[in-house]
PDB file of N, CA and C in Angstrom:
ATOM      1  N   UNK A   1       0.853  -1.174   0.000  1.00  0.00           N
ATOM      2  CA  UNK A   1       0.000   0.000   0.000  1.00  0.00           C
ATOM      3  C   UNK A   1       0.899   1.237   0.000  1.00  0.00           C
ATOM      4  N   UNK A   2       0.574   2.514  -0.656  1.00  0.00           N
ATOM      5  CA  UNK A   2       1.146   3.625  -0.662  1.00  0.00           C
ATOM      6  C   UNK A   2       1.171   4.981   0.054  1.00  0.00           C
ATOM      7  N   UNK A   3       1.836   5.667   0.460  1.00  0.00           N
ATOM      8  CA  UNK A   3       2.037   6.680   1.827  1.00  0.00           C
ATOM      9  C   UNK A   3       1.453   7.676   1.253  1.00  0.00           C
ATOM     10  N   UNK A   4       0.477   8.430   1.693  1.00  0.00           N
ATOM     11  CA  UNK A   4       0.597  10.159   1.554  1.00  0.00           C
ATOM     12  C   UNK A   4       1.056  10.269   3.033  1.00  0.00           C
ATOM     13  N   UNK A   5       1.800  11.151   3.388  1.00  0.00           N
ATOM     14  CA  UNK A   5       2.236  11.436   4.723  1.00  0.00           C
ATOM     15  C   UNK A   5       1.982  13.454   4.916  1.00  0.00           C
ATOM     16  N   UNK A   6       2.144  13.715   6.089  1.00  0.00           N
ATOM     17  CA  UNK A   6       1.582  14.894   6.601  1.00  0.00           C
ATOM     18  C   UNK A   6       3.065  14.473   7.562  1.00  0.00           C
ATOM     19  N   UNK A   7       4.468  15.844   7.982  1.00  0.00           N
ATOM     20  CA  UNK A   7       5.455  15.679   8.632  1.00  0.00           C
ATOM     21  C   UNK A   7       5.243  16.905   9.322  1.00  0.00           C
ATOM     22  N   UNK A   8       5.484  16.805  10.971  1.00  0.00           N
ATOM     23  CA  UNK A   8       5.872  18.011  11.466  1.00  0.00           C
ATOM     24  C   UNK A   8       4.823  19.076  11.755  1.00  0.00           C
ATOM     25  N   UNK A   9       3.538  18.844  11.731  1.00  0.00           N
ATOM     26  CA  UNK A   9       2.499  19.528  11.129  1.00  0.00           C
ATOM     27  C   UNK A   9       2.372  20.280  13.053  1.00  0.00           C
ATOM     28  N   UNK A  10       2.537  21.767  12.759  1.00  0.00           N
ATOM     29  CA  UNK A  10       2.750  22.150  13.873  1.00  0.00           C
ATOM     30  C   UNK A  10       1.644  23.202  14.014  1.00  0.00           C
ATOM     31  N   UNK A  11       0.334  22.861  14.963  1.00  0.00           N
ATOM     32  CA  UNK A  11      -0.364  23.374  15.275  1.00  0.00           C
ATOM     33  C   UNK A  11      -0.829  23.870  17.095  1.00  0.00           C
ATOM     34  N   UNK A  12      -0.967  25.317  16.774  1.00  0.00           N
ATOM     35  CA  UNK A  12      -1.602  25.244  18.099  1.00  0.00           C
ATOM     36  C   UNK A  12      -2.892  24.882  18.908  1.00  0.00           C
ATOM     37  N   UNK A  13      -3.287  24.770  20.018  1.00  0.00           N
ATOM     38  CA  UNK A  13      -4.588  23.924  20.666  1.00  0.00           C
ATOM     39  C   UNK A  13      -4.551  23.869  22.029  1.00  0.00           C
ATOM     40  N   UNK A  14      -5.506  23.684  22.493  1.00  0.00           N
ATOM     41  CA  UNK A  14      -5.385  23.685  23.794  1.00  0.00           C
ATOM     42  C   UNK A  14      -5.634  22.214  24.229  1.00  0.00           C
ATOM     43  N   UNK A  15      -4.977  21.568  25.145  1.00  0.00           N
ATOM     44  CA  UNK A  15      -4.861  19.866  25.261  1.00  0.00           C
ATOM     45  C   UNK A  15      -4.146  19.729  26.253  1.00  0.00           C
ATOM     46  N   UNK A  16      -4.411  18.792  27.293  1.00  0.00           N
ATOM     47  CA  UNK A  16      -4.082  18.441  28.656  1.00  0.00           C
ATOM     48  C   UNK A  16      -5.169  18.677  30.037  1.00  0.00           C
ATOM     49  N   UNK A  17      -4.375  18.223  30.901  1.00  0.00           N
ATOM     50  CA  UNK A  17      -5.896  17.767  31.999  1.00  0.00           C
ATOM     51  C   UNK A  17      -5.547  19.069  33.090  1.00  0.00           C
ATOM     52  N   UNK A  18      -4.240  19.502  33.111  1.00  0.00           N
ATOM     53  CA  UNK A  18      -3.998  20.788  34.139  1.00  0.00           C
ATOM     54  C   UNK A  18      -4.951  22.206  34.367  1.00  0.00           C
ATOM     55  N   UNK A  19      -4.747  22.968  34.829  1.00  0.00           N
ATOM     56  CA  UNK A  19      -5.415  24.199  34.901  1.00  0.00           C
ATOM     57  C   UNK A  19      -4.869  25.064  34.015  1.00  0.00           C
ATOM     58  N   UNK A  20      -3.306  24.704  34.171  1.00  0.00           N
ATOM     59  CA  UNK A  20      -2.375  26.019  33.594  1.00  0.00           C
ATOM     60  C   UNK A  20      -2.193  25.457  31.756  1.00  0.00           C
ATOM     61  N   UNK A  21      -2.612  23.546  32.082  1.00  0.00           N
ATOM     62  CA  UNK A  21      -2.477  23.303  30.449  1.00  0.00           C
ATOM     63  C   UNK A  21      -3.307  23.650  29.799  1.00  0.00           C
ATOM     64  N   UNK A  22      -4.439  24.320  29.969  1.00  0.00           N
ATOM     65  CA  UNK A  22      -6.316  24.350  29.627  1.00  0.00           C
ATOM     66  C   UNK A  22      -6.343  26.459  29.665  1.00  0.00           C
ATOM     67  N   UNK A  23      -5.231  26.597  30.014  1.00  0.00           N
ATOM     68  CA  UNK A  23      -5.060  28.216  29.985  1.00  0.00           C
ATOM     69  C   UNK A  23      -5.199  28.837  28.841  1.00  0.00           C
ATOM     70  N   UNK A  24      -4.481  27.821  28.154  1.00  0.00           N
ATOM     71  CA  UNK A  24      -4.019  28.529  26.933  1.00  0.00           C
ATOM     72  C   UNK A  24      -3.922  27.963  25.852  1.00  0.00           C
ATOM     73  N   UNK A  25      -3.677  27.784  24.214  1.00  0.00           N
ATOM     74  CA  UNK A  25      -3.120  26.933  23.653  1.00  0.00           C
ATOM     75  C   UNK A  25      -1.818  26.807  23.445  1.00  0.00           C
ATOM     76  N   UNK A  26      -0.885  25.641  23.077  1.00  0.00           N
ATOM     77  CA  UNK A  26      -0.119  25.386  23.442  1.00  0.00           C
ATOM     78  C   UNK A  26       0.753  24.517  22.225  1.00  0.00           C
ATOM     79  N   UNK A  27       1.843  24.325  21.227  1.00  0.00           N
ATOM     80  CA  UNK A  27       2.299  23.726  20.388  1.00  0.00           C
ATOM     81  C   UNK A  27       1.358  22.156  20.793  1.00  0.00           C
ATOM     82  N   UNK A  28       1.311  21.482  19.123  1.00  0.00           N
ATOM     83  CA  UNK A  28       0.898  20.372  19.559  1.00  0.00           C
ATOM     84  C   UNK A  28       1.600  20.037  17.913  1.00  0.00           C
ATOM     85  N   UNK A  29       2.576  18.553  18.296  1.00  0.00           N
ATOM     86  CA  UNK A  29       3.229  18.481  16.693  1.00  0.00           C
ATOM     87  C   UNK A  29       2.342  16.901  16.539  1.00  0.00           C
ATOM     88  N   UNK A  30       2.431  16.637  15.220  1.00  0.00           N
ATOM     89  CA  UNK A  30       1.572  15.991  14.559  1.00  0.00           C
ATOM     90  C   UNK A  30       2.055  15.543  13.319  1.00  0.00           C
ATOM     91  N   UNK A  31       2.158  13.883  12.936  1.00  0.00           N
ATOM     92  CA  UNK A  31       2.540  13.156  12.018  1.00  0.00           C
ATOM     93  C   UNK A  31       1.585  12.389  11.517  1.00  0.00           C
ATOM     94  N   UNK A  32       1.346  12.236  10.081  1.00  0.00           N
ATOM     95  CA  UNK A  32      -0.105  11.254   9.493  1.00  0.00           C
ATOM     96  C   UNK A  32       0.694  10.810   8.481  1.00  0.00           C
ATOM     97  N   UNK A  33       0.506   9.516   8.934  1.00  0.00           N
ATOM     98  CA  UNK A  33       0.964   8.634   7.343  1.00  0.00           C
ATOM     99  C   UNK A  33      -0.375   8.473   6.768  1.00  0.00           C
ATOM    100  N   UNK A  34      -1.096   8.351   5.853  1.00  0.00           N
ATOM    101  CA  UNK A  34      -2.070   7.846   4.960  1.00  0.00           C
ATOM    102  C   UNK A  34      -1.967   6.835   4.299  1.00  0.00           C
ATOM    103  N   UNK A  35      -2.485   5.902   4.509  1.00  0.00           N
ATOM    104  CA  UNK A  35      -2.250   4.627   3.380  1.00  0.00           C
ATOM    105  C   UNK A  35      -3.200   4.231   2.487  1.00  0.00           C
ATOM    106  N   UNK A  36      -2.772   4.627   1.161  1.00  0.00           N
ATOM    107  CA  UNK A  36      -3.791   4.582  -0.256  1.00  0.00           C
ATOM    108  C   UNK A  36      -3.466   3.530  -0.953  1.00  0.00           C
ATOM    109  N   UNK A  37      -3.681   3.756  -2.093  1.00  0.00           N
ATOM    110  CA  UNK A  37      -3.460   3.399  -3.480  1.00  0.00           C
ATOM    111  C   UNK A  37      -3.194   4.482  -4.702  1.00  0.00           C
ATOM    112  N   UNK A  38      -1.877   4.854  -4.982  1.00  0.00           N
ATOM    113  CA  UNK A  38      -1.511   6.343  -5.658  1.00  0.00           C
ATOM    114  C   UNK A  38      -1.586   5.480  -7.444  1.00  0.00           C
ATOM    115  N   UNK A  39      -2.206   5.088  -7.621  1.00  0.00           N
ATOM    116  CA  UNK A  39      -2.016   4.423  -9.225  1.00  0.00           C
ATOM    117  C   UNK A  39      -2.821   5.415 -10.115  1.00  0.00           C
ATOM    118  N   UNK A  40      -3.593   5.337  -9.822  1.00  0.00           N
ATOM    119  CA  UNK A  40      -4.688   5.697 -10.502  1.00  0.00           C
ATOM    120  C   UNK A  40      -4.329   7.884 -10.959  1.00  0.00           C
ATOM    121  N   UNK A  41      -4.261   8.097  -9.569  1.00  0.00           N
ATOM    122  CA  UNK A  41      -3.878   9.041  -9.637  1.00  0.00           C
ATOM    123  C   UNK A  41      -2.248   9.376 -10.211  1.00  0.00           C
ATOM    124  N   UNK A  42      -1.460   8.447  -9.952  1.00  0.00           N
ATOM    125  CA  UNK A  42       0.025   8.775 -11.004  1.00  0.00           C
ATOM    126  C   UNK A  42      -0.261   8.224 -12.267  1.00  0.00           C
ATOM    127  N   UNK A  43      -1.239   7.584 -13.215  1.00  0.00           N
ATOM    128  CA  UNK A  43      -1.583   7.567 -14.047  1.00  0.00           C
ATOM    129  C   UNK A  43      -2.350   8.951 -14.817  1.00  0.00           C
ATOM    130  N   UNK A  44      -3.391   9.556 -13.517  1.00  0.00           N
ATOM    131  CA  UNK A  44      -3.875  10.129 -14.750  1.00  0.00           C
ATOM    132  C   UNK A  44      -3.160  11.546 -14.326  1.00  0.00           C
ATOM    133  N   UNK A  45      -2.560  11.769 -13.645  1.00  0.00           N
ATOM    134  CA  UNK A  45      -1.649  12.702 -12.549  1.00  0.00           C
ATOM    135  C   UNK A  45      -2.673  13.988 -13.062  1.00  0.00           C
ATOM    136  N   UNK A  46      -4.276  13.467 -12.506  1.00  0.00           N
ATOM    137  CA  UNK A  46      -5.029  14.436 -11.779  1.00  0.00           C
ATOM    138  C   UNK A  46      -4.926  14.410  -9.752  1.00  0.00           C
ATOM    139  N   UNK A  47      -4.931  15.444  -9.600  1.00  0.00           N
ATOM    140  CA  UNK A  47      -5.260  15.437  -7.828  1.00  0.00           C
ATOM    141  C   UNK A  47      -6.751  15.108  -7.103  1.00  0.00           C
ATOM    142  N   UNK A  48      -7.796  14.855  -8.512  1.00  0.00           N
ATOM    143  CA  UNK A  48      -9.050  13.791  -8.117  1.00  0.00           C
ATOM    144  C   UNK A  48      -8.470  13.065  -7.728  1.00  0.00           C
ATOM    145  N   UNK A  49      -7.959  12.365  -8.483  1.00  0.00           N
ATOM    146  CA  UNK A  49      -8.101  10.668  -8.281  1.00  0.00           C
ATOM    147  C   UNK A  49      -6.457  10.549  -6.984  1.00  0.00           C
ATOM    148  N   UNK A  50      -6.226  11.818  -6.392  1.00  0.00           N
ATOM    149  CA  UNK A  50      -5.315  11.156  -5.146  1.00  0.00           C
ATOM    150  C   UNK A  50      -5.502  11.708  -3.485  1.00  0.00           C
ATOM    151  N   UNK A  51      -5.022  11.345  -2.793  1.00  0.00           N
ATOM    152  CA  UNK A  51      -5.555  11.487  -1.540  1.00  0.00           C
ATOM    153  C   UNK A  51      -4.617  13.108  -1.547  1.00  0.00           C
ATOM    154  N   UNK A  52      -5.485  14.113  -1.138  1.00  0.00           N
ATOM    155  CA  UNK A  52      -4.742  15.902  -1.308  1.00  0.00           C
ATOM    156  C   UNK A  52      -4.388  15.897   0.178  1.00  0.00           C
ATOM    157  N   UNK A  53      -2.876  16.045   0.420  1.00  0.00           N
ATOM    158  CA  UNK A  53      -2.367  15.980   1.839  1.00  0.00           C
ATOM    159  C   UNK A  53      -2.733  18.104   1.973  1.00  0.00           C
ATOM    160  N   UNK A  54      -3.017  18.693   1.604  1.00  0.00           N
ATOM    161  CA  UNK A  54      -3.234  19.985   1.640  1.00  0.00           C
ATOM    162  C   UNK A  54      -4.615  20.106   2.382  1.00  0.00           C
ATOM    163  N   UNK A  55      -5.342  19.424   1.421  1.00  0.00           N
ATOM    164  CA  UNK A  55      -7.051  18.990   2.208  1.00  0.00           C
ATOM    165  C   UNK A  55      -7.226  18.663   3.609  1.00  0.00           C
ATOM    166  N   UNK A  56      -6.210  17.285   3.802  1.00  0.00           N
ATOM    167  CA  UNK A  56      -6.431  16.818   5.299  1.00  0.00           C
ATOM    168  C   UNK A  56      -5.647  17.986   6.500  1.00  0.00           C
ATOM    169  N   UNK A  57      -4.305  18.260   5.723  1.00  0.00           N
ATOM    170  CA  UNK A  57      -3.599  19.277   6.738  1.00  0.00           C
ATOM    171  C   UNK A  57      -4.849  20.204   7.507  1.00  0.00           C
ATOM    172  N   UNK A  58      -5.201  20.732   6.296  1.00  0.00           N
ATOM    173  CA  UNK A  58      -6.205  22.094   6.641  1.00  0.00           C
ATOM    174  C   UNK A  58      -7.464  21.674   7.506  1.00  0.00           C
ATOM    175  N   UNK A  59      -7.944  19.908   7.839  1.00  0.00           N
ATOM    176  CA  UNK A  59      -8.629  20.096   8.315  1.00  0.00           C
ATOM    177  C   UNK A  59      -8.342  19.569   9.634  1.00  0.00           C
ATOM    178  N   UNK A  60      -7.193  18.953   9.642  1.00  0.00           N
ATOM    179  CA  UNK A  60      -6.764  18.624  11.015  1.00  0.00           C
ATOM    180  C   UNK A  60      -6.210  20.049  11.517  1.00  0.00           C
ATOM    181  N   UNK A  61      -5.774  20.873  10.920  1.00  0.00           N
ATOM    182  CA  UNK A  61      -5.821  22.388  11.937  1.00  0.00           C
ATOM    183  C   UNK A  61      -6.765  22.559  12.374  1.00  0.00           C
ATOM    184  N   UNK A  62      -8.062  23.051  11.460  1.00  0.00           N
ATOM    185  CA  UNK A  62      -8.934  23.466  11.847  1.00  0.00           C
ATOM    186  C   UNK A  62      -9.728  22.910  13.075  1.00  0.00           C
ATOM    187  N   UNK A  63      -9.525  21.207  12.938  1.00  0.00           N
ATOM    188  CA  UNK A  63      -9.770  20.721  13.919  1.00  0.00           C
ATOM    189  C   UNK A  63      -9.764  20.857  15.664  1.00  0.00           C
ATOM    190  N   UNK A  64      -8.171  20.997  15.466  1.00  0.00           N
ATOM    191  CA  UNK A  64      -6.847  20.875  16.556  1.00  0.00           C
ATOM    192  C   UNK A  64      -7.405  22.471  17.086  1.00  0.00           C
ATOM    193  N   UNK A  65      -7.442  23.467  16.128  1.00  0.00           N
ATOM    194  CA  UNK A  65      -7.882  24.805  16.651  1.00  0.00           C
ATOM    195  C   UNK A  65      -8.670  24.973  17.186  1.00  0.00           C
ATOM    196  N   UNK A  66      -9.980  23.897  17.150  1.00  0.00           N
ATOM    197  CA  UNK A  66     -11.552  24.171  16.994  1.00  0.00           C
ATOM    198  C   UNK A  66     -11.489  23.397  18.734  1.00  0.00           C
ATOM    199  N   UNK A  67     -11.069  22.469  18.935  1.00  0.00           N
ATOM    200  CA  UNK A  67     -11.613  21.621  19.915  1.00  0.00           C
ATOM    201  C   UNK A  67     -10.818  22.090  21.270  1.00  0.00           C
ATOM    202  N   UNK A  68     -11.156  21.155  22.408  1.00  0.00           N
ATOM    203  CA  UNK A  68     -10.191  21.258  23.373  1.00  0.00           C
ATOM    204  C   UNK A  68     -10.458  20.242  24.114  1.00  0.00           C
ATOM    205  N   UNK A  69      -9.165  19.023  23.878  1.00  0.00           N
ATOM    206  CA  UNK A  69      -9.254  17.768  24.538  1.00  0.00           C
ATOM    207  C   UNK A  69      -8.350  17.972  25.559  1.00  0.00           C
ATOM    208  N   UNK A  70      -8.121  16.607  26.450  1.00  0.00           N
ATOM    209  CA  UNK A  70      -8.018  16.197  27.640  1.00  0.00           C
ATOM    210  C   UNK A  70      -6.277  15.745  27.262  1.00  0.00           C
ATOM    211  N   UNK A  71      -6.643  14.566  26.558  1.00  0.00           N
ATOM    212  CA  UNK A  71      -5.688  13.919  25.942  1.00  0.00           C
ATOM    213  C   UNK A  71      -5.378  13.543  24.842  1.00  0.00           C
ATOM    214  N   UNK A  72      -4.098  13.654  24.788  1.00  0.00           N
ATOM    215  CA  UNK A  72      -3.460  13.120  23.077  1.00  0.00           C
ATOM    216  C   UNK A  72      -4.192  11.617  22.357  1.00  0.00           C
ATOM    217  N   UNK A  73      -4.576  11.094  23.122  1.00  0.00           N
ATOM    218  CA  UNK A  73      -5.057   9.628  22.892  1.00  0.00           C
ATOM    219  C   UNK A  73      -6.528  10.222  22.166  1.00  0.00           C
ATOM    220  N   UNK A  74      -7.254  10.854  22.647  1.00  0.00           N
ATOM    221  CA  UNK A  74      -8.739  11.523  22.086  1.00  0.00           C
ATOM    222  C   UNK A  74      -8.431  12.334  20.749  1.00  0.00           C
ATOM    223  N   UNK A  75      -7.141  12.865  21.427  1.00  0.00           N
ATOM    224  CA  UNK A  75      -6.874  14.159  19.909  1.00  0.00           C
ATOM    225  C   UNK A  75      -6.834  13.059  18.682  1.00  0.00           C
ATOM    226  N   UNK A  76      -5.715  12.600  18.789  1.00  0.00           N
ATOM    227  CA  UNK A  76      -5.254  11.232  17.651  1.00  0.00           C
ATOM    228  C   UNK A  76      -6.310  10.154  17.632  1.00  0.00           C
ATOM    229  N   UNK A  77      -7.195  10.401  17.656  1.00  0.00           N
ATOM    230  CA  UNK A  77      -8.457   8.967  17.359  1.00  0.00           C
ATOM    231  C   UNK A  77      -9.314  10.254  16.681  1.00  0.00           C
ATOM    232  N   UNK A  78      -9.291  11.497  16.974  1.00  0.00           N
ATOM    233  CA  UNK A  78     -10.141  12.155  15.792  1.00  0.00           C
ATOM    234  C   UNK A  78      -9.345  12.862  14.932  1.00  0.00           C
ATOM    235  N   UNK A  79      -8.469  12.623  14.524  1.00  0.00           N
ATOM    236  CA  UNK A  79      -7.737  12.954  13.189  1.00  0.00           C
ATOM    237  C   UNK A  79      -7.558  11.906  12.871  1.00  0.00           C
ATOM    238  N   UNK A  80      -7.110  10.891  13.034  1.00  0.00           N
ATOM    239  CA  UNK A  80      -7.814   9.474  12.059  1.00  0.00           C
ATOM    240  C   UNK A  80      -9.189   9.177  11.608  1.00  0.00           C
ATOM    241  N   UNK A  81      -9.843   9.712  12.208  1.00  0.00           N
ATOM    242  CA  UNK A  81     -11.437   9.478  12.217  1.00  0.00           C
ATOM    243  C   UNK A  81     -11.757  10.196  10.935  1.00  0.00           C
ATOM    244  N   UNK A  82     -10.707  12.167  10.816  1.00  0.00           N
ATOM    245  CA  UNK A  82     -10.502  12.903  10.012  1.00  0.00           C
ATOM    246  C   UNK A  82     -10.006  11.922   8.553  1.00  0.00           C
ATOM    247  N   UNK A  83      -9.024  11.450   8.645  1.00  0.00           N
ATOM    248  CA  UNK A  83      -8.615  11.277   7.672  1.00  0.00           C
ATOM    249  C   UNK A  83      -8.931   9.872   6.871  1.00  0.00           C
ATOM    250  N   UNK A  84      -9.667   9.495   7.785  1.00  0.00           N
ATOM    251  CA  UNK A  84     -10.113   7.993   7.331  1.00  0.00           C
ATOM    252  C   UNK A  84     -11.664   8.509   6.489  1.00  0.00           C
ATOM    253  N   UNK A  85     -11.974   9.416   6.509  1.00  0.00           N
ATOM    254  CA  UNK A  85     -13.132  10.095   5.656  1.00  0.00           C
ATOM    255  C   UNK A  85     -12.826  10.683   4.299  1.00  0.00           C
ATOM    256  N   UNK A  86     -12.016  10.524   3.843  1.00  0.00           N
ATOM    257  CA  UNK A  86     -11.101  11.645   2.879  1.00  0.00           C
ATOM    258  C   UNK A  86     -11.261  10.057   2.079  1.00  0.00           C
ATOM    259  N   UNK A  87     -12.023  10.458   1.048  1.00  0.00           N
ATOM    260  CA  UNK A  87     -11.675   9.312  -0.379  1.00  0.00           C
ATOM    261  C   UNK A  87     -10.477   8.596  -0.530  1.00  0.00           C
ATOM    262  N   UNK A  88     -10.432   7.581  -0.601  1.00  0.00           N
ATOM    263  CA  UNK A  88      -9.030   6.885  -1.051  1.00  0.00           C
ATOM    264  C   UNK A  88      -7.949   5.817   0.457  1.00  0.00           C
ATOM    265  N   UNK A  89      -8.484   6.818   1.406  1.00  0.00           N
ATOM    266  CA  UNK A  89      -7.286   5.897   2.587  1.00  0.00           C
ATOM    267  C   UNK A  89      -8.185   5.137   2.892  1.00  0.00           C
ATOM    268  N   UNK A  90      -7.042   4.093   3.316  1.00  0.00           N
ATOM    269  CA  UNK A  90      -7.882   2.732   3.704  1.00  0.00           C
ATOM    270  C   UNK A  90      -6.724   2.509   5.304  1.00  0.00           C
ATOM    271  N   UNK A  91      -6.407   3.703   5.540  1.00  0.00           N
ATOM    272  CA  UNK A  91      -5.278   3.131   7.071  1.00  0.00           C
ATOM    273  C   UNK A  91      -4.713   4.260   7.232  1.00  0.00           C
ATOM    274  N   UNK A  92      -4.685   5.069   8.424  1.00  0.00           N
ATOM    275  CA  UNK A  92      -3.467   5.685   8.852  1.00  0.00           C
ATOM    276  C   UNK A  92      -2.811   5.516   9.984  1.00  0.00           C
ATOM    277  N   UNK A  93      -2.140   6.282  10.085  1.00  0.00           N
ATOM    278  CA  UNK A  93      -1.060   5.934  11.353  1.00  0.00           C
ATOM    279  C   UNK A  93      -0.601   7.079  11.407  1.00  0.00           C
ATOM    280  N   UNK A  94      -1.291   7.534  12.750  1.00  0.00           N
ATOM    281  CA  UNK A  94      -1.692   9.259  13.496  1.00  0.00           C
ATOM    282  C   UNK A  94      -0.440   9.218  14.794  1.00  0.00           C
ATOM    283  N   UNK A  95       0.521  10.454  14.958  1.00  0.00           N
ATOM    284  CA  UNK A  95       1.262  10.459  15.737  1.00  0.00           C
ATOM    285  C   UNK A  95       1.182  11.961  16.349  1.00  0.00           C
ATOM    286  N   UNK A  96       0.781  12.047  17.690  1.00  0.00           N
ATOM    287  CA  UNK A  96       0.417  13.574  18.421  1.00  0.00           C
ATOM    288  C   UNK A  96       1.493  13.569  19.539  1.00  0.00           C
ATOM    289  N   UNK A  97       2.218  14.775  19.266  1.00  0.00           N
ATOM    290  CA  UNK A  97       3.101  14.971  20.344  1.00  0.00           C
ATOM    291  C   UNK A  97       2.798  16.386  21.304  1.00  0.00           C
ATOM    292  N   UNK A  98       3.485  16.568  22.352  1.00  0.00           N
ATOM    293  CA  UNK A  98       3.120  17.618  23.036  1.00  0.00           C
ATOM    294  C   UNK A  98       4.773  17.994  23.654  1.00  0.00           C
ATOM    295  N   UNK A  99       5.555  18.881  22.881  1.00  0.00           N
ATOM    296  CA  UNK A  99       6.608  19.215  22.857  1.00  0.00           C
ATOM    297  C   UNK A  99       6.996  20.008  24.085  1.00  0.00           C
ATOM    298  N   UNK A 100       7.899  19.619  25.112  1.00  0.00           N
ATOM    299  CA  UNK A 100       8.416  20.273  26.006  1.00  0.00           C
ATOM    300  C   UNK A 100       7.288  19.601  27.260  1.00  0.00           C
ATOM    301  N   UNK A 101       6.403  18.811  27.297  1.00  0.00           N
ATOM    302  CA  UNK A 101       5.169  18.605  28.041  1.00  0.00           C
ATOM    303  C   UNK A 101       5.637  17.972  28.970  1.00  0.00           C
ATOM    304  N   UNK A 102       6.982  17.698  29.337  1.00  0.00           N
ATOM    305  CA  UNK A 102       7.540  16.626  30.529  1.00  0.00           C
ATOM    306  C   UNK A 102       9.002  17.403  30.723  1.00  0.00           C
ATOM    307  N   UNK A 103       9.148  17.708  31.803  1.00  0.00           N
ATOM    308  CA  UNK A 103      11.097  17.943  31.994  1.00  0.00           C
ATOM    309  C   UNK A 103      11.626  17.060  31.539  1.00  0.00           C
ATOM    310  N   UNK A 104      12.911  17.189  30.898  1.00  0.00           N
ATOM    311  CA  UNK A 104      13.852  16.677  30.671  1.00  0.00           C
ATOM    312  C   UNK A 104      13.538  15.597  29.046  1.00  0.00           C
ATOM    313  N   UNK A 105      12.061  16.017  28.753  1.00  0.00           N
ATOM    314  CA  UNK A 105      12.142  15.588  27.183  1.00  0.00           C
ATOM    315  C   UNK A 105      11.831  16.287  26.242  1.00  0.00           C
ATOM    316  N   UNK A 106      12.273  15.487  24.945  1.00  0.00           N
ATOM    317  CA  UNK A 106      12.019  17.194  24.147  1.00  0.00           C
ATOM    318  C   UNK A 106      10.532  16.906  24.061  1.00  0.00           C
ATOM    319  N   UNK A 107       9.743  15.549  23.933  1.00  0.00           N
ATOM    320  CA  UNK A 107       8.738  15.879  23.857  1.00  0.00           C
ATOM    321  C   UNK A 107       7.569  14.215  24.034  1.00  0.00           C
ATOM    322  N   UNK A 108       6.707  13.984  24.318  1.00  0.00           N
ATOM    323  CA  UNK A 108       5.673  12.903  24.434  1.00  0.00           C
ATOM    324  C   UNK A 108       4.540  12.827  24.085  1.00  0.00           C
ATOM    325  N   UNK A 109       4.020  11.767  23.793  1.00  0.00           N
ATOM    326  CA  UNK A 109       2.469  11.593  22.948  1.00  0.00           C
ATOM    327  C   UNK A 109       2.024  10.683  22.883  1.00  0.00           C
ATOM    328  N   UNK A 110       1.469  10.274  21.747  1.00  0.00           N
ATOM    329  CA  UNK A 110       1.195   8.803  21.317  1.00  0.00           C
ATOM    330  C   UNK A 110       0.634   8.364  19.403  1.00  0.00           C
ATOM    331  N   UNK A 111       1.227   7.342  19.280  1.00  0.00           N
ATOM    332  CA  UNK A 111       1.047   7.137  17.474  1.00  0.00           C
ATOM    333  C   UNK A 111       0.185   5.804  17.792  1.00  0.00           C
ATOM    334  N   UNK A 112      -0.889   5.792  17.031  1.00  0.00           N
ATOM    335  CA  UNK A 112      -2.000   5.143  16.668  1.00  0.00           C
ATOM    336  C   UNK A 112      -1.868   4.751  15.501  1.00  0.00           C
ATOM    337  N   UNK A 113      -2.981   3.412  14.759  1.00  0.00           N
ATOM    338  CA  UNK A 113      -3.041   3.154  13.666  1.00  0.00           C
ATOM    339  C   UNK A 113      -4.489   2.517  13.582  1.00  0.00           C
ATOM    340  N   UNK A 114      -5.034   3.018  12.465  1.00  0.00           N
ATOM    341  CA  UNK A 114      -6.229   2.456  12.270  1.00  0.00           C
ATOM    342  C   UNK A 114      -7.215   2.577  10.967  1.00  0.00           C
ATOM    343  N   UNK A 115      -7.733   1.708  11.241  1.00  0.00           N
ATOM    344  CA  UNK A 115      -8.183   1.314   9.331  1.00  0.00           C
ATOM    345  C   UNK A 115      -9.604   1.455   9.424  1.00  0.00           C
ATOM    346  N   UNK A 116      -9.927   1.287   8.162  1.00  0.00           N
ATOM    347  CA  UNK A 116     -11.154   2.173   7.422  1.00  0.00           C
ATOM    348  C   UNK A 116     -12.555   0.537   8.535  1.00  0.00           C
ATOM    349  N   UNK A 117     -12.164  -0.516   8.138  1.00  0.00           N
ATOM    350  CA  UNK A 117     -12.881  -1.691   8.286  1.00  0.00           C
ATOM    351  C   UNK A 117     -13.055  -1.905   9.695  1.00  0.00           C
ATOM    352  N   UNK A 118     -11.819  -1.266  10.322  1.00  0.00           N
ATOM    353  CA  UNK A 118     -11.973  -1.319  12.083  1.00  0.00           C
ATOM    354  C   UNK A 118     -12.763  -0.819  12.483  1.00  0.00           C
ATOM    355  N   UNK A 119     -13.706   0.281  12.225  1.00  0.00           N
ATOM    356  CA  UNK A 119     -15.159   1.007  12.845  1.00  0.00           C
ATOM    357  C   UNK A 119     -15.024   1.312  13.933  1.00  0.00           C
ATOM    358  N   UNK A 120     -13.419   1.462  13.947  1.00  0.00           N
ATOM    359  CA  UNK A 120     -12.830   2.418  15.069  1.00  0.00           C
ATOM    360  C   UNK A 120     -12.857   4.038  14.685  1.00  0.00           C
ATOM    361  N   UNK A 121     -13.321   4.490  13.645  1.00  0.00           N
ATOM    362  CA  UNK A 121     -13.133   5.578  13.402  1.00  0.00           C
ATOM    363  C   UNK A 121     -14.752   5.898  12.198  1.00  0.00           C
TER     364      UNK A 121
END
């Protein structure tokens, strides 16, 4: 199966269970592999026929901007949920970090994976 991927995708949000984390929003970094099928679309090399990593970016911001979760585990089960709606993926594998969110690391989260058939999303 074939990757569209989303790297580094650095949005702000508000996320965590604290008082002082819920203050404000706060960096939240973010990795999406997409797993398609790019044939069709490197055949007719229209951007119909392929999964538009521009599309999902914009709506996992909007998302990430829009909401205000608890935990990274909630954030990353609805941007898969996001991107498992988008024509063409049949799997991703969602990675949410929260940079600087612990002393002494640069940063912690959690990467998920989950498919269209799991009705996990």
């Amino acid at each position: 199966m074939d990757k569209v991927f989303i790297k580094d995708l650095l949005v702000r949000g508000v996320i965590g269970v604290s008082e002082k984390e819920r203050s404000a929003a706060q960096d939240i970094l973010i990795n999406v592999v997409m797993y398609t099928d790019i044939t069709q679309g490197a055949q007719t090399d229209d951007i119909e026929h392929c999964v538009n990593y521009r599309t999902a970016a914009k709506a996992i911001i909007a998302h990430v901007e829009k909401v205000s979760r608890f935990t990274v585990e909630a954030l990353s089960s609805d941007i898969a949920a996001l991107c498992l709606q988008m024509p063409g993926v049949q799997r991703v594998k969602v990675r949410v970090e929260k940079p600087g969110a612990v002393r002494f690391s640069r940063s912690v989260g959690v990467e998920i994976v989950r498919k269209k058939e799991d009705g996990t999303a």
